[in-house]
N, C-alpha and C. Protein backbone atom coordinates (compact mmCIF):
# COMPACT_ATOMS: atom_id res chain seq x y z
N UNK A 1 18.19 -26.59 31.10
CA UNK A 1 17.90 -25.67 30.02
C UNK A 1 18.79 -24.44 30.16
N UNK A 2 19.46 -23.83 28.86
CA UNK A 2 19.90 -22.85 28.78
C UNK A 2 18.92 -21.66 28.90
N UNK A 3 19.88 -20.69 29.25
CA UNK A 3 18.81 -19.12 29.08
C UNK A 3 18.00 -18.71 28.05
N UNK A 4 18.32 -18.85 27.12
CA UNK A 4 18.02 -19.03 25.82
C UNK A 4 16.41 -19.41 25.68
N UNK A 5 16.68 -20.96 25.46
CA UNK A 5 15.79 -21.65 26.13
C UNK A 5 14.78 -21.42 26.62
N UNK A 6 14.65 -20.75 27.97
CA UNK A 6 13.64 -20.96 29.05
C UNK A 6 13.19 -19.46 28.58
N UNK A 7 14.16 -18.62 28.05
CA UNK A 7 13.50 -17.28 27.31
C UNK A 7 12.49 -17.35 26.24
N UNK A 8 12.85 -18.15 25.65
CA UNK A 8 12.26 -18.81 24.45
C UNK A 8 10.86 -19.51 24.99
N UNK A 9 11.07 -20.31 26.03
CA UNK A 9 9.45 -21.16 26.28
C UNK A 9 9.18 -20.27 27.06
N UNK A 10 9.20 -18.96 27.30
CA UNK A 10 8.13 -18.03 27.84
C UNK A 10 7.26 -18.85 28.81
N UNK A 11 7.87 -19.47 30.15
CA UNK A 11 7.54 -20.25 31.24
C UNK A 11 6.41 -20.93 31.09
N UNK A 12 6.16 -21.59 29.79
CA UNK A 12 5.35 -22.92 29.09
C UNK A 12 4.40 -21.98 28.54
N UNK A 13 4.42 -21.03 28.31
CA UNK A 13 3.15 -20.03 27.56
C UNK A 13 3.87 -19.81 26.27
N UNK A 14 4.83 -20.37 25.58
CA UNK A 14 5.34 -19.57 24.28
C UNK A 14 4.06 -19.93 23.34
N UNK A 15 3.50 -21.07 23.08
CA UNK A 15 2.40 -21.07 21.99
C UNK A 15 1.66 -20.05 22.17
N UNK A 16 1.10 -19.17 23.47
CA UNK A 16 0.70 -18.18 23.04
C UNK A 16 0.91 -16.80 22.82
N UNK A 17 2.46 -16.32 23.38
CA UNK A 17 2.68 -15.43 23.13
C UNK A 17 3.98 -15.48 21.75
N UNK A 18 4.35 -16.25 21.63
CA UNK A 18 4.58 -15.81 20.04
C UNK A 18 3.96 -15.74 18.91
N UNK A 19 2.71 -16.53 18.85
CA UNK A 19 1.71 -16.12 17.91
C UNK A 19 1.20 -14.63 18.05
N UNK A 20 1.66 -14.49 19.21
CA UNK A 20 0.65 -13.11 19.33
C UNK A 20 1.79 -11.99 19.00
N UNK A 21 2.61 -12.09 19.13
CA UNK A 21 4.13 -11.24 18.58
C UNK A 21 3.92 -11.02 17.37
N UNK A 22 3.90 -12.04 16.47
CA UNK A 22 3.77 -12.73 15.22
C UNK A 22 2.69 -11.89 14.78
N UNK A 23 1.73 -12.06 15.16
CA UNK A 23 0.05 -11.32 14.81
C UNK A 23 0.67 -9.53 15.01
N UNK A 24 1.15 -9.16 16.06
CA UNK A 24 1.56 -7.78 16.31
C UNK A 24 2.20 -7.37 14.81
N UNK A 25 3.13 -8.01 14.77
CA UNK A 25 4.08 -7.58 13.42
C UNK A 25 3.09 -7.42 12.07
N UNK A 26 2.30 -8.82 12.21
CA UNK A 26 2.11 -8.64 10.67
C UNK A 26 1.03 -7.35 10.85
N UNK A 27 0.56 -7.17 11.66
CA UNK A 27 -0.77 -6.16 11.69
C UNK A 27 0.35 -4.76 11.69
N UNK A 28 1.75 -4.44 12.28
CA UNK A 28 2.26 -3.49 12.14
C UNK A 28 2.70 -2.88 10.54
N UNK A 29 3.61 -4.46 9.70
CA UNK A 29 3.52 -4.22 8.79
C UNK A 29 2.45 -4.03 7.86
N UNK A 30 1.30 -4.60 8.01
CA UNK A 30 0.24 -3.85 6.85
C UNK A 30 0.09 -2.50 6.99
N UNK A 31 -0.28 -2.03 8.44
CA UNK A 31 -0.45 -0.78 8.84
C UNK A 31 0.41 0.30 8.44
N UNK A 32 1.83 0.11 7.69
CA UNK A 32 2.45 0.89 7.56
C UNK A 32 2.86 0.72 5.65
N UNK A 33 2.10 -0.66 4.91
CA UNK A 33 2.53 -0.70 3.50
C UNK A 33 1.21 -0.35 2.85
N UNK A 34 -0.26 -1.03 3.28
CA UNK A 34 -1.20 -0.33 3.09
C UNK A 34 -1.72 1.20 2.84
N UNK A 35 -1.45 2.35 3.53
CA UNK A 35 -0.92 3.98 2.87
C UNK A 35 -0.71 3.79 1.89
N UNK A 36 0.78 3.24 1.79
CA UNK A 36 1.88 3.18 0.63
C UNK A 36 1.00 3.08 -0.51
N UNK A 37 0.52 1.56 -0.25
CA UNK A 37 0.16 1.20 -1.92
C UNK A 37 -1.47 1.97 -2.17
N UNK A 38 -2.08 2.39 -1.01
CA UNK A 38 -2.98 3.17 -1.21
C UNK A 38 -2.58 4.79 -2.13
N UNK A 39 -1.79 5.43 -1.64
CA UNK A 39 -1.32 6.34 -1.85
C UNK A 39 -0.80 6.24 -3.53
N UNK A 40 0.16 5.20 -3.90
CA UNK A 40 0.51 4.93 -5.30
C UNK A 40 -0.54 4.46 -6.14
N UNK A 41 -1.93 3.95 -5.36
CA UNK A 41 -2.69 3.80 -6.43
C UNK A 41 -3.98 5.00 -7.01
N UNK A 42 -4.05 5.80 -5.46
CA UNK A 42 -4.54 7.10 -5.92
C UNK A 42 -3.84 7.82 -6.99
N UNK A 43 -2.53 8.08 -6.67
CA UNK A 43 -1.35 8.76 -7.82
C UNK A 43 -1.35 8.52 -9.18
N UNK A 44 -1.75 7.04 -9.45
CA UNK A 44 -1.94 6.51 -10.96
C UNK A 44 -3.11 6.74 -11.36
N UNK A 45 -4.40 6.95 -10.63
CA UNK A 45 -5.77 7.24 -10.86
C UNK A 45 -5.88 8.50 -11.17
N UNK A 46 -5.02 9.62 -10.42
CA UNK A 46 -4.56 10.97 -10.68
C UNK A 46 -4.43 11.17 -12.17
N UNK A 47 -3.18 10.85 -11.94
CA UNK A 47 -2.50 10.83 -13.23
C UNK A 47 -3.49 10.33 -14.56
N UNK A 48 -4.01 9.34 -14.62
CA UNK A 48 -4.53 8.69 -15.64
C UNK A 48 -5.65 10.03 -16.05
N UNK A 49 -6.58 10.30 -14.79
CA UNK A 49 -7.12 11.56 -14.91
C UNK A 49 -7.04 12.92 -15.72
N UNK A 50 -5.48 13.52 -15.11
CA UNK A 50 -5.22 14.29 -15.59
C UNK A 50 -5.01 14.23 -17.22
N UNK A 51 -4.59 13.15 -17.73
CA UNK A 51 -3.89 12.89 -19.04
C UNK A 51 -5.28 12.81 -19.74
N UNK A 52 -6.46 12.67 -19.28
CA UNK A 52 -7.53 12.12 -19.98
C UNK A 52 -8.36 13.45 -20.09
N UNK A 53 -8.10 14.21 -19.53
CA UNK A 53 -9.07 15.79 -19.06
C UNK A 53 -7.95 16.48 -20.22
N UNK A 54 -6.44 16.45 -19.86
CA UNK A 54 -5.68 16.92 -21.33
C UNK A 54 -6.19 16.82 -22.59
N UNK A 55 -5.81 15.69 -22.81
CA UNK A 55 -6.49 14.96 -24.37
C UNK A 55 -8.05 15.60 -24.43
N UNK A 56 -8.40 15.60 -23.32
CA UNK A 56 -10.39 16.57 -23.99
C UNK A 56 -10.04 17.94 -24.30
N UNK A 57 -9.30 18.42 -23.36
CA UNK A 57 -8.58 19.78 -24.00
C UNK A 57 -8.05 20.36 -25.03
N UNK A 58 -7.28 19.30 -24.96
CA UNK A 58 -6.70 19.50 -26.23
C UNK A 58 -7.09 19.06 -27.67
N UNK A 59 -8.27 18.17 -27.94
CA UNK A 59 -9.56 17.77 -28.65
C UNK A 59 -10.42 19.26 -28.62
N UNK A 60 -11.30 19.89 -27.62
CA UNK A 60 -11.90 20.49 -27.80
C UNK A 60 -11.57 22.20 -28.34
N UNK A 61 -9.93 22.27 -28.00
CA UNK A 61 -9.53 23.57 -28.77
C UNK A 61 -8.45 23.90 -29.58
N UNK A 62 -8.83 22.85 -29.91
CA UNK A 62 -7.69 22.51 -31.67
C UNK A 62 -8.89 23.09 -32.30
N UNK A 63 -8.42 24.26 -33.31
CA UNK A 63 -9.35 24.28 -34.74
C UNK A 63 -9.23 23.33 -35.73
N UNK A 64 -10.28 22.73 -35.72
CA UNK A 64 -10.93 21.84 -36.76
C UNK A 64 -10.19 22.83 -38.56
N UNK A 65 -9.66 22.22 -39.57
CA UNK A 65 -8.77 22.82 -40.56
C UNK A 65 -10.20 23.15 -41.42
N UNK A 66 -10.23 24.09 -42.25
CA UNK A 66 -11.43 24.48 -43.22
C UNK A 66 -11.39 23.84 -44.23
N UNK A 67 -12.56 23.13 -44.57
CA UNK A 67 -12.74 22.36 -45.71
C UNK A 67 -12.86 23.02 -47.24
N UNK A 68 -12.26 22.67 -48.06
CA UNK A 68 -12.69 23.79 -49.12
C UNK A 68 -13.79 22.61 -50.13
């Protein structure tokens, strides 16, 4: 066997430590996109907010035109 190789079969333990590499990563990447899309979906909830509290605003102090 090359170096490679015998690096690779992690001295007959690779089934369990590359799953567990594997498991590291994906738990790193959620940990770091989860925020993210947390964060962008607060921002749109914001937003939608704000635009909706506007529009009452701007509904409640518009003068209504006098009817004759």
């Amino acid at each position: 066997m090359n170096a490679l190789q015998t690096f690779l079969a992690m001295g007959g333990y690779a089934a369990y430590v590359w799953p567990a590499y594997a498991l590291f990563f994906i738990v790193l990447i959620a940990d770091t996109v989860a925020p993210r899309l947390r964060r962008r979906r607060i921002l749109v909830e914001l937003r939608a907010r704000l635009a909706r509290q506007s529009a009452r605003q701007e509904r409640h102090s518009t003068p209504l035109a006098p009817s004759d």
